[in-house]
C-alpha atoms as a PDB file:
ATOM      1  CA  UNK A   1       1.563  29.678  19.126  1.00  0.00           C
ATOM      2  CA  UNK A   2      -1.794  30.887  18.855  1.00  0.00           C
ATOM      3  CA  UNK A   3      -3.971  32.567  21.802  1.00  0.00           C
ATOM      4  CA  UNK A   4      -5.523  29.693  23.748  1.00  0.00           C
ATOM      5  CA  UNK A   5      -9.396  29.786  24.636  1.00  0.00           C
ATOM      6  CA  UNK A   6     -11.974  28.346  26.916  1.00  0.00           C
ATOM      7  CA  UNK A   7     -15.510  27.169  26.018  1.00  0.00           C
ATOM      8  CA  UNK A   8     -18.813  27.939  27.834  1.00  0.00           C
ATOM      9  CA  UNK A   9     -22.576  28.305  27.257  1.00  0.00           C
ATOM     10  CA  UNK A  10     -24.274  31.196  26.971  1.00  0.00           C
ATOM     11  CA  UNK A  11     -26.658  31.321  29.614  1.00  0.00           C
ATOM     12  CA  UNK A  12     -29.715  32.707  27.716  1.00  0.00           C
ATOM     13  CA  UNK A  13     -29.203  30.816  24.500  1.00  0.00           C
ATOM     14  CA  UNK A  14     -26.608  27.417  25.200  1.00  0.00           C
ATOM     15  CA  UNK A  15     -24.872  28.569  22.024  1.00  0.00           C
ATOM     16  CA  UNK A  16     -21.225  28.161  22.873  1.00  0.00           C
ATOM     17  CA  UNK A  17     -18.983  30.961  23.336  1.00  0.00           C
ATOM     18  CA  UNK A  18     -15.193  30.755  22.668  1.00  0.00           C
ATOM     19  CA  UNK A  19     -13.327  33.020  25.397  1.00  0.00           C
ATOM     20  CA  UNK A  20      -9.558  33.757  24.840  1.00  0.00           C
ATOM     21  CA  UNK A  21      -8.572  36.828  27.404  1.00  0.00           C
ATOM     22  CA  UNK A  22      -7.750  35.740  31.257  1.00  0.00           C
ATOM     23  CA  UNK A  23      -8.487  39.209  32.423  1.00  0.00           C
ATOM     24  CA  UNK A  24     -12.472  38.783  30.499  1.00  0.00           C
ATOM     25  CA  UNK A  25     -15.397  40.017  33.098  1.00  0.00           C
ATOM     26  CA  UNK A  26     -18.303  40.932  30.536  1.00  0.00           C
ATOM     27  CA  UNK A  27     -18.620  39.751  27.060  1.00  0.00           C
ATOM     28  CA  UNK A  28     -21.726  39.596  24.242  1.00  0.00           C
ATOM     29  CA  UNK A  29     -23.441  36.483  22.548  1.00  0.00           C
ATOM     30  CA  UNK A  30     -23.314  36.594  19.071  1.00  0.00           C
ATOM     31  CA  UNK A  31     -26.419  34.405  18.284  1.00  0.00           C
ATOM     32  CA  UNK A  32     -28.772  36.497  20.642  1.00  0.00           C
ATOM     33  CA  UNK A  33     -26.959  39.767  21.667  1.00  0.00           C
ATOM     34  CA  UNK A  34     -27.217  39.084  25.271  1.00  0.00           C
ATOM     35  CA  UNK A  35     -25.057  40.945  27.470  1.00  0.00           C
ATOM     36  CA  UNK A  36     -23.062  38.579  29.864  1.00  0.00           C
ATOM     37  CA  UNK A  37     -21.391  39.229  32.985  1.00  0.00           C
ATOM     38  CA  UNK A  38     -18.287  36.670  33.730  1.00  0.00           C
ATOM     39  CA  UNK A  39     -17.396  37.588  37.294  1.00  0.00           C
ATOM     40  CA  UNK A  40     -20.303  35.043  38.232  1.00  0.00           C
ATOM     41  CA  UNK A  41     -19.662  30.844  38.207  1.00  0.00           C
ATOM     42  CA  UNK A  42     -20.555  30.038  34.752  1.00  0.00           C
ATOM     43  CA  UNK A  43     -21.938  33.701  33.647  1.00  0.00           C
ATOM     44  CA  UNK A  44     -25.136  35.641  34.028  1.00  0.00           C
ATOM     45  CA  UNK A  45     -26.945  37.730  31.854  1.00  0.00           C
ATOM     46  CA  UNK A  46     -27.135  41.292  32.993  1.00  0.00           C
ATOM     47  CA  UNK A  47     -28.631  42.707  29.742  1.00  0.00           C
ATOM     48  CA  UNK A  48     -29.035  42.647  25.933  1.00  0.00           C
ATOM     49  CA  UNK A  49     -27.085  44.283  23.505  1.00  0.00           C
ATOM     50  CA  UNK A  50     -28.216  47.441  21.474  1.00  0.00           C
ATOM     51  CA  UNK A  51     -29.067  46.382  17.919  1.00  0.00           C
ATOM     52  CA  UNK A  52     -28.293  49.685  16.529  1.00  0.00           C
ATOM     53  CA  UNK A  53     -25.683  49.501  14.148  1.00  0.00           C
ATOM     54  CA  UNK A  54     -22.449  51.755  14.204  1.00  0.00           C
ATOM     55  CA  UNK A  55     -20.704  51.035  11.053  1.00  0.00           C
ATOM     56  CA  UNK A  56     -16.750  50.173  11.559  1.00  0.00           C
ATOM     57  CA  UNK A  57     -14.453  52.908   9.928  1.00  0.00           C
ATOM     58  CA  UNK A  58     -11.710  49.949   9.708  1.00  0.00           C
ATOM     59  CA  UNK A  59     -12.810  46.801   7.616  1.00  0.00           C
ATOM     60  CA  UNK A  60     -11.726  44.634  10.262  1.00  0.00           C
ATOM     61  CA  UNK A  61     -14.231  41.768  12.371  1.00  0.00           C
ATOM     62  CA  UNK A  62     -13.203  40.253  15.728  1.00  0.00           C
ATOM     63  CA  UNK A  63     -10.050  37.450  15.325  1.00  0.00           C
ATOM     64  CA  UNK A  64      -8.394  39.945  12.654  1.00  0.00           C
ATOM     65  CA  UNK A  65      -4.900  39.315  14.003  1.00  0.00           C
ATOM     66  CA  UNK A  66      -2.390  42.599  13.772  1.00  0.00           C
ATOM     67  CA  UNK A  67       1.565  43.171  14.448  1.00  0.00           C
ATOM     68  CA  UNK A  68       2.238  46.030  16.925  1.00  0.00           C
ATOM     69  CA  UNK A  69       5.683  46.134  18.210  1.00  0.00           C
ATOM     70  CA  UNK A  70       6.683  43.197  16.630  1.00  0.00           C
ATOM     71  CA  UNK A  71       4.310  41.081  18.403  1.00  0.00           C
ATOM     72  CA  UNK A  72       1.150  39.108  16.854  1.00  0.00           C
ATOM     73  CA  UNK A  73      -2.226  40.369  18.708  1.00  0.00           C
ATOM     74  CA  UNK A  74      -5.749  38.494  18.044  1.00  0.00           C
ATOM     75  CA  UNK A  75      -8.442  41.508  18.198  1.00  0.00           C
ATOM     76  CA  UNK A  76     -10.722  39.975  20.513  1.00  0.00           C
ATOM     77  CA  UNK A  77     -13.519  43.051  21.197  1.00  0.00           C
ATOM     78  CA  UNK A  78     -14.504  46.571  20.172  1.00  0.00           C
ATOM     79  CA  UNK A  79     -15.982  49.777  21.444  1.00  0.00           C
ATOM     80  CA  UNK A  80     -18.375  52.476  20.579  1.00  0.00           C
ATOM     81  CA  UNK A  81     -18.937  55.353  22.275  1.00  0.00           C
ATOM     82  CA  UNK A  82     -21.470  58.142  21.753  1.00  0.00           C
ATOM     83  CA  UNK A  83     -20.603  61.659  22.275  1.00  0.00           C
ATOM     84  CA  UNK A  84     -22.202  65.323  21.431  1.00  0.00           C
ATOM     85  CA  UNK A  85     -19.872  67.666  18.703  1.00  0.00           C
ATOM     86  CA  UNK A  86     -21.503  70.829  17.772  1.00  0.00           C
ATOM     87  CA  UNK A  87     -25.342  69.774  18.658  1.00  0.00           C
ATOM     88  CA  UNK A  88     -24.766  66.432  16.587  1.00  0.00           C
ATOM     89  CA  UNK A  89     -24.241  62.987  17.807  1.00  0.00           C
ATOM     90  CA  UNK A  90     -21.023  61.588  16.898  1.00  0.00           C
ATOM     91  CA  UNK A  91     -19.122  58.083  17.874  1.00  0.00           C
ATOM     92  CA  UNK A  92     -15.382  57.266  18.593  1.00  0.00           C
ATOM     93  CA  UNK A  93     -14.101  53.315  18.750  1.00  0.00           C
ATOM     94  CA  UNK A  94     -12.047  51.281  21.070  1.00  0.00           C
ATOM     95  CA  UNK A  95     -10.414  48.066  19.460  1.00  0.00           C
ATOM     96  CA  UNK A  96      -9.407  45.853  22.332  1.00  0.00           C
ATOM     97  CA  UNK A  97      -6.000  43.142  21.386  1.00  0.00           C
ATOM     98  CA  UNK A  98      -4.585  40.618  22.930  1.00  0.00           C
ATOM     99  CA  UNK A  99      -1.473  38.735  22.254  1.00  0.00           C
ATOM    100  CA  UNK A 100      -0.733  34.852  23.205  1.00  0.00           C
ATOM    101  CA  UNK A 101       1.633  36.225  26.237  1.00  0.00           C
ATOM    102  CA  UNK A 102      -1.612  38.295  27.896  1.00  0.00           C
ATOM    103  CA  UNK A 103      -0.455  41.277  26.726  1.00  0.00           C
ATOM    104  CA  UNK A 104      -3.595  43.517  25.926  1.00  0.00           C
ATOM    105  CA  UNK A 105      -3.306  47.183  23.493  1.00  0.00           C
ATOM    106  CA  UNK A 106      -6.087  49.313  22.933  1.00  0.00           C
ATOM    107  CA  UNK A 107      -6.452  50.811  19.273  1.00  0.00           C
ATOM    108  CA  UNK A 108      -8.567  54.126  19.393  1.00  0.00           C
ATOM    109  CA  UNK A 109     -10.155  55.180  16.542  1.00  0.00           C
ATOM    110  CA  UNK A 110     -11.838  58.824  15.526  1.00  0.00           C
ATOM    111  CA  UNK A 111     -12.115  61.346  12.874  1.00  0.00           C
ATOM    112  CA  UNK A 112      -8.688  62.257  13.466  1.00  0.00           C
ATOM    113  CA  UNK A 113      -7.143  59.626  13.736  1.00  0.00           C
ATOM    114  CA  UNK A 114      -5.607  56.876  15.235  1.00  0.00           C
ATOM    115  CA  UNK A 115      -3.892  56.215  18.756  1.00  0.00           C
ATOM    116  CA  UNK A 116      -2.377  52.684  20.130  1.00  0.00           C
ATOM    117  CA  UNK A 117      -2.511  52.542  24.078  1.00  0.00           C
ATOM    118  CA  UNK A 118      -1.689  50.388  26.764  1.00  0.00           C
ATOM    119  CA  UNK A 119      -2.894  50.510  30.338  1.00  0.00           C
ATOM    120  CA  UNK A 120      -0.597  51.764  33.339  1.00  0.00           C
ATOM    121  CA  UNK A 121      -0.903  52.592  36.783  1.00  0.00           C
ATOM    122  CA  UNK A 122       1.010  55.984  37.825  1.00  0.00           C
ATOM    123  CA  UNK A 123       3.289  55.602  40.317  1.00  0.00           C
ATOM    124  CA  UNK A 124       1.302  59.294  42.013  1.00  0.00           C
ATOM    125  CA  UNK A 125      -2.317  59.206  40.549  1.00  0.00           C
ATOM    126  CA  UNK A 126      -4.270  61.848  39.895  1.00  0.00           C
ATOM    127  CA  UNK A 127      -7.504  62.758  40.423  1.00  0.00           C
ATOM    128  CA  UNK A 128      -9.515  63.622  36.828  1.00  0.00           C
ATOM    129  CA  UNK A 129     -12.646  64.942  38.520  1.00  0.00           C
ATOM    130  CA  UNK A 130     -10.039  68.321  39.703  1.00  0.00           C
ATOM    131  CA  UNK A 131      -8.461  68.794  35.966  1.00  0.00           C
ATOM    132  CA  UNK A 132      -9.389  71.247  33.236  1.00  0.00           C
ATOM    133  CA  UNK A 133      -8.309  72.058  29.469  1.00  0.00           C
ATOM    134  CA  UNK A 134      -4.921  73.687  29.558  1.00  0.00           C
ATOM    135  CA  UNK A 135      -4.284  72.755  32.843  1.00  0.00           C
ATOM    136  CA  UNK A 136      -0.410  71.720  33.495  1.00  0.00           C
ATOM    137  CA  UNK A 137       0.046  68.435  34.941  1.00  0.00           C
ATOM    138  CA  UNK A 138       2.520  65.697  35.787  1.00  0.00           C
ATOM    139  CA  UNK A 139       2.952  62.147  35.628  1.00  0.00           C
ATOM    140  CA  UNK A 140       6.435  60.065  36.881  1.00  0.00           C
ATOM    141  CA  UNK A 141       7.932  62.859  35.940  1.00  0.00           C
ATOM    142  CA  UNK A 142       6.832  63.661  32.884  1.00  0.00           C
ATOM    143  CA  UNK A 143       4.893  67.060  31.984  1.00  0.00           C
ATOM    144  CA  UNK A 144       1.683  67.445  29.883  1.00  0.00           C
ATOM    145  CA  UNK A 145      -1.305  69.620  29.109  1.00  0.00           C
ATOM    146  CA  UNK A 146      -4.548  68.619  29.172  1.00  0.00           C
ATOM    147  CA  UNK A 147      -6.052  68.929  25.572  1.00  0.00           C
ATOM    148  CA  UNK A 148      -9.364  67.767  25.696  1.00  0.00           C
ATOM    149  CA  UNK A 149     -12.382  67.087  28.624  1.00  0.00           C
ATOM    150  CA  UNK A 150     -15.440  65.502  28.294  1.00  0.00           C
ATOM    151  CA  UNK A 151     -18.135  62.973  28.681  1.00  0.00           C
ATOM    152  CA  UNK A 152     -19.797  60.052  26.440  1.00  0.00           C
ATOM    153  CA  UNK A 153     -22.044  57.550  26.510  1.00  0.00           C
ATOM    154  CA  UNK A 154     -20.977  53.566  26.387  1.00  0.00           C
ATOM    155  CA  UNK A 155     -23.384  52.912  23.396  1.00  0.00           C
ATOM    156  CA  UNK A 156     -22.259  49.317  21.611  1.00  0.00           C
ATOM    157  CA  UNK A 157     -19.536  46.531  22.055  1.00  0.00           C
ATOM    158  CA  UNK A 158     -19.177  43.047  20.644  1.00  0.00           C
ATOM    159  CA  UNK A 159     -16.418  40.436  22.174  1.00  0.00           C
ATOM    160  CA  UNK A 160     -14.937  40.670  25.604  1.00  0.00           C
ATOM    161  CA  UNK A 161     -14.464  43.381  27.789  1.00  0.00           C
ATOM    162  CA  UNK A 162     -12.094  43.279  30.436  1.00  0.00           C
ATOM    163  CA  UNK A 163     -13.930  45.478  32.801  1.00  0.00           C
ATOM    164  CA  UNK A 164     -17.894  45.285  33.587  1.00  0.00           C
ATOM    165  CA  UNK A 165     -19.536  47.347  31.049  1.00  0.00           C
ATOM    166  CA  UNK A 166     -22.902  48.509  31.533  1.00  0.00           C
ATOM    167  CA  UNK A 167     -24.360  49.828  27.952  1.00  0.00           C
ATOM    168  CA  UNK A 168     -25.790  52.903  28.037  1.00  0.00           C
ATOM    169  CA  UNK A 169     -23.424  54.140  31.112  1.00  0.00           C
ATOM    170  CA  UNK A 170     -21.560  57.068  30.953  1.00  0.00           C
ATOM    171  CA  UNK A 171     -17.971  57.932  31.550  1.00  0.00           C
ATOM    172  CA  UNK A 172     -15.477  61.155  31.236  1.00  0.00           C
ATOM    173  CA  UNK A 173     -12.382  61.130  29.509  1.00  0.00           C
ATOM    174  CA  UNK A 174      -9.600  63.739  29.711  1.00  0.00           C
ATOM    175  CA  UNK A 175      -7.136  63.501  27.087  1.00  0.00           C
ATOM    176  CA  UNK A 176      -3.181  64.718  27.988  1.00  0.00           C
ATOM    177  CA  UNK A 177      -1.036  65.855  25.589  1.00  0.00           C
ATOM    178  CA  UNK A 178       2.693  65.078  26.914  1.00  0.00           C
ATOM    179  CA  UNK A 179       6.156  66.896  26.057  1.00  0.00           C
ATOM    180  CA  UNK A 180       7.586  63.507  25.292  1.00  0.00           C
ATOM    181  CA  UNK A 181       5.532  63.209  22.578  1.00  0.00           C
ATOM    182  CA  UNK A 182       2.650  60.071  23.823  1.00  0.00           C
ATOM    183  CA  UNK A 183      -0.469  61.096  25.103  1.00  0.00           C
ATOM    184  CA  UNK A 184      -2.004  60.087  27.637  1.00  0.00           C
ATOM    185  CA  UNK A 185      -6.176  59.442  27.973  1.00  0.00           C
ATOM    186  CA  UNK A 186      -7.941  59.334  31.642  1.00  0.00           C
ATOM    187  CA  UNK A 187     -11.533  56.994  31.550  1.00  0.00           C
ATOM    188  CA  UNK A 188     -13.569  57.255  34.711  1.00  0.00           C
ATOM    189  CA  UNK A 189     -16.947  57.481  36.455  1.00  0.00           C
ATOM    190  CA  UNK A 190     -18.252  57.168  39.883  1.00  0.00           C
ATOM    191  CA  UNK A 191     -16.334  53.962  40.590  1.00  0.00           C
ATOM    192  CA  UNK A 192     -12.969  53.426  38.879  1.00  0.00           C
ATOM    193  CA  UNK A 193     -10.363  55.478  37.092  1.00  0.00           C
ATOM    194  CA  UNK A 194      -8.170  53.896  34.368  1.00  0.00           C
ATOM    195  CA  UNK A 195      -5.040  55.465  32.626  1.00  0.00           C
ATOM    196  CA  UNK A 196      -3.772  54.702  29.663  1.00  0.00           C
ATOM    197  CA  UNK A 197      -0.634  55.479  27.724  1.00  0.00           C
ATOM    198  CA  UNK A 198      -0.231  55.665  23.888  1.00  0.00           C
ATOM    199  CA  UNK A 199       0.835  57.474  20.482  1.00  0.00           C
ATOM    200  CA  UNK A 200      -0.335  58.330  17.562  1.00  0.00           C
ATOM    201  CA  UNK A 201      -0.483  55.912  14.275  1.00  0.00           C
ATOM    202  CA  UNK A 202      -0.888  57.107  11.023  1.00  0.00           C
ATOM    203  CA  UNK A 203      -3.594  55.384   9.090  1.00  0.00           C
ATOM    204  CA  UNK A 204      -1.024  53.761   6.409  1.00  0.00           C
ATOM    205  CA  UNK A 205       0.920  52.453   9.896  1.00  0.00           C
ATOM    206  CA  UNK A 206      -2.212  51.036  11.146  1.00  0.00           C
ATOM    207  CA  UNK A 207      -3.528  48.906   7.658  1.00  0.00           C
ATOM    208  CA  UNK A 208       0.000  47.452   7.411  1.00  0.00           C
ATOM    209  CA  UNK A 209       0.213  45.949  11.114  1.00  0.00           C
ATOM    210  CA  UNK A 210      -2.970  44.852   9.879  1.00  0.00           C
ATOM    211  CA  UNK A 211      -2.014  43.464   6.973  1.00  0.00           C
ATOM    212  CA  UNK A 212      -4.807  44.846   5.170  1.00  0.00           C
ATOM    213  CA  UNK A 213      -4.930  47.236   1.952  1.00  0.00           C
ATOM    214  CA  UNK A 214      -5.792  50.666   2.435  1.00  0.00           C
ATOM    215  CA  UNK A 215      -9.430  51.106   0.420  1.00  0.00           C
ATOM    216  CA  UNK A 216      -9.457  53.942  -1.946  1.00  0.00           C
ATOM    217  CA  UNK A 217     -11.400  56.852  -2.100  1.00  0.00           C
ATOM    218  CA  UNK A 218     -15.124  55.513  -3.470  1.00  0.00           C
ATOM    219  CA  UNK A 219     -16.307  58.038  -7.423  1.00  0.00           C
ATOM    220  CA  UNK A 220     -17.747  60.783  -6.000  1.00  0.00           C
ATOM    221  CA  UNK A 221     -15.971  61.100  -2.620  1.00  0.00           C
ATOM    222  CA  UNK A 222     -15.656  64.358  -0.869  1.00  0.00           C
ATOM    223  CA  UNK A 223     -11.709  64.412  -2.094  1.00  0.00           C
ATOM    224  CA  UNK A 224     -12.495  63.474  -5.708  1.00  0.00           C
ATOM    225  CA  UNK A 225     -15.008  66.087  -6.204  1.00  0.00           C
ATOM    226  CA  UNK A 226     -12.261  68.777  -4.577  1.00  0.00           C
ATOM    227  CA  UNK A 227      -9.682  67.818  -6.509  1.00  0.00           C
ATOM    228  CA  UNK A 228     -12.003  68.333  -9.743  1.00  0.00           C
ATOM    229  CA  UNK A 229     -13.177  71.964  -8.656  1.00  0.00           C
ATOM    230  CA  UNK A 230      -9.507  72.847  -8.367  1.00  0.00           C
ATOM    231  CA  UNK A 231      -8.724  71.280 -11.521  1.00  0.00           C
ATOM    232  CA  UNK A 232     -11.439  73.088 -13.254  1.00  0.00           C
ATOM    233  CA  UNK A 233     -10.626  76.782 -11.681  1.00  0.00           C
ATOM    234  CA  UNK A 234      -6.868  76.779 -12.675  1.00  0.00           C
ATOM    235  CA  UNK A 235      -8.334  75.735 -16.495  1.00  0.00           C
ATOM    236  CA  UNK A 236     -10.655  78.814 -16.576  1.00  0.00           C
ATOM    237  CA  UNK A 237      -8.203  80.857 -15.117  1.00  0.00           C
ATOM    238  CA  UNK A 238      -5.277  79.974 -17.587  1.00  0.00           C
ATOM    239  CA  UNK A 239      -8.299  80.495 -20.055  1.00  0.00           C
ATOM    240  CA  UNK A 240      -8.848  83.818 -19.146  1.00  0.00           C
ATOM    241  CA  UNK A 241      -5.238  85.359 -18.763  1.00  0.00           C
ATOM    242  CA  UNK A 242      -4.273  84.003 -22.026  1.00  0.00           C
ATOM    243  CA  UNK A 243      -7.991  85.567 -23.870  1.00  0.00           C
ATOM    244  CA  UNK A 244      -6.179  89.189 -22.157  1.00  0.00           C
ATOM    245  CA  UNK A 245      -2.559  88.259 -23.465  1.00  0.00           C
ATOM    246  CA  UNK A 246      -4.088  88.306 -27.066  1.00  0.00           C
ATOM    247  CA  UNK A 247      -5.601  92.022 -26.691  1.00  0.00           C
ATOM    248  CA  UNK A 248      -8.353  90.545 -28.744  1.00  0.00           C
ATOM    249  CA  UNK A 249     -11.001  91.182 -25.911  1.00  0.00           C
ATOM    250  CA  UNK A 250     -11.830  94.242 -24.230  1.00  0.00           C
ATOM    251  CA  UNK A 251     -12.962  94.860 -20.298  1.00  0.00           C
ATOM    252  CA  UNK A 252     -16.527  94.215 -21.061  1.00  0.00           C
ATOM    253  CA  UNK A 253     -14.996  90.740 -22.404  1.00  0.00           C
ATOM    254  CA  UNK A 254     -13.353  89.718 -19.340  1.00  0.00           C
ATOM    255  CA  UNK A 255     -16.435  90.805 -17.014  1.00  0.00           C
ATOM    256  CA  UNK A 256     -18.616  88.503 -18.961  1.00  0.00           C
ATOM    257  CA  UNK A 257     -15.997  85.431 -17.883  1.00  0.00           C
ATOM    258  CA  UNK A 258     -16.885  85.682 -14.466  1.00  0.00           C
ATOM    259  CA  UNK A 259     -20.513  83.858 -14.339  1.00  0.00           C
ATOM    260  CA  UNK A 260     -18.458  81.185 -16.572  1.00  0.00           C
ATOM    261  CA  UNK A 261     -16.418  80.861 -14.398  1.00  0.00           C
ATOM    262  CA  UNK A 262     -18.679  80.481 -11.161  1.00  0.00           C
ATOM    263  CA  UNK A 263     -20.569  77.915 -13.041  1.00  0.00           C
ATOM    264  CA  UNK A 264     -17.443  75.780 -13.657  1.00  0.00           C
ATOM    265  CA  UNK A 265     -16.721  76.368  -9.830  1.00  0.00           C
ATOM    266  CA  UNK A 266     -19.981  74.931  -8.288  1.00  0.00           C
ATOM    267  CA  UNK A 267     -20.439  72.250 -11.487  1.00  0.00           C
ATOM    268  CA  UNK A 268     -17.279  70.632  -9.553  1.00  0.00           C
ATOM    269  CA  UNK A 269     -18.980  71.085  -6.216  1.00  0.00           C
ATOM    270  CA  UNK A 270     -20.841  68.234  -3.416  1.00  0.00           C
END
């Protein structure tokens, strides 16, 4: 059985909107990016989407349907946020599912990886705004360091949200790393605080629950180009020790392989 939906209008536009998650409060009009805020009888606008792009790193679009757990999901929105690394602007993303039961799973997205969370509330909260990197901490009973602190800006989403999202907002995060292995990631500003328990996915676990091929690496990729400079090093090197194995060459020989073999080195290069 497949997630059920209701119908409205968008309020700016009439186009109609299919919405499929009880728990919905803001979502985003496709056919004129206007921002709209669900916690009112029949919806408001509150705002228009950004229409900056942020290119997906999954090939996926919302109603891609996934198998976490054994259990079919529907993705029904995603995420972007902005955040500063090293002087440059960089972006995570959220990918929000929900399966036909209500259950909702959060699939995180960054350079380094992926993570698959769900929401909980700890039985002794604590307070985020008091914690600091490689500061010990507890929760139910369970120990963990805190890896990571910081702050980002709530840049771009598409779908439904189930909490009222303000775009350009910002929000901390404090990411836990805990001794049973899961991690744990803390979301708050000035008025709410949201936990959220997960673990890590690797990326050939993540394409298969969603059924999707993993793309390979495009000519010319940062990997192929690597794997060519190493390629061509070991060949001048094996070059070179078996020109001294012959005795045929003498030490002014072997000095004038080295500018050969720095070309070969950066011809393999970006």
């Amino acid at each position: 059985m497949g997630i059920e939906y209701k119908e409205i209008k968008c309020p700016n536009c009439g186009a109609p909107l299919k919405l499929k998650g009880s728990l919905t409060k803001v979502t985003v009009c496709e056919f004129c990016n206007s921002e709209i805020d669900l916690t009112k009888e029949n919806g408001i606008k509150v705002g228009e989407r950004s229409r900056k792009e942020y290119p997906s790193r999954m090939p996926v679009k919302l109603g891609q349907l996934a198998k976490f757990n054994n259990k079919e999901f529907e993705l029904i929105g995603r995420l972007v946020y902005e955040f500063e690394d090293e002087d440059e602007i960089d972006y995570w993303e959220e990918f929000l599912f929900l399966s036909a039961e209500g259950e909702y799973l959060w699939l995180e997205c960054d350079v380094e990886g992926y993570m698959l969370y769900s929401e909980f509330r700890p039985k002794r909260p604590i307070n985020p705004r008091e914690l600091r990197k490689g500061q010990v901490v507890d929760l139910d009973g369970i120990s963990g360091t805190v890896d990571e602190t910081g702050d980002a800006k709530f840049a771009f989403f598409e779908g439904e949200l189930t909490w009222k999202a303000k775009l350009d907002s910002a929000i901390n995060y404090i990411d836990i790393k805990m001794t049973d292995g899961s991690g744990v990631s803390i979301e708050y500003n000035e008025k709410e605080i949201e936990f959220f328990r997960g673990r890590s996915m690797t990326r050939q676990a993540v394409y298969a629950a969603l059924g999707i091929p993993i793309p390979a690496p495009p000519k010319g990729s940062k990997l192929a180009n690597t794997i060519f400079t190493i390629v061509v090093i070991i060949i001048v090197i094996i070059c070179c020790l078996m020109s001294m194995m012959g005795g045929g060459g003498s030490s002014s020989s072997v000095r004038t392989s080295s500018p050969s073999t720095s070309s070969f080195s950066s011809s393999g290069g970006k």
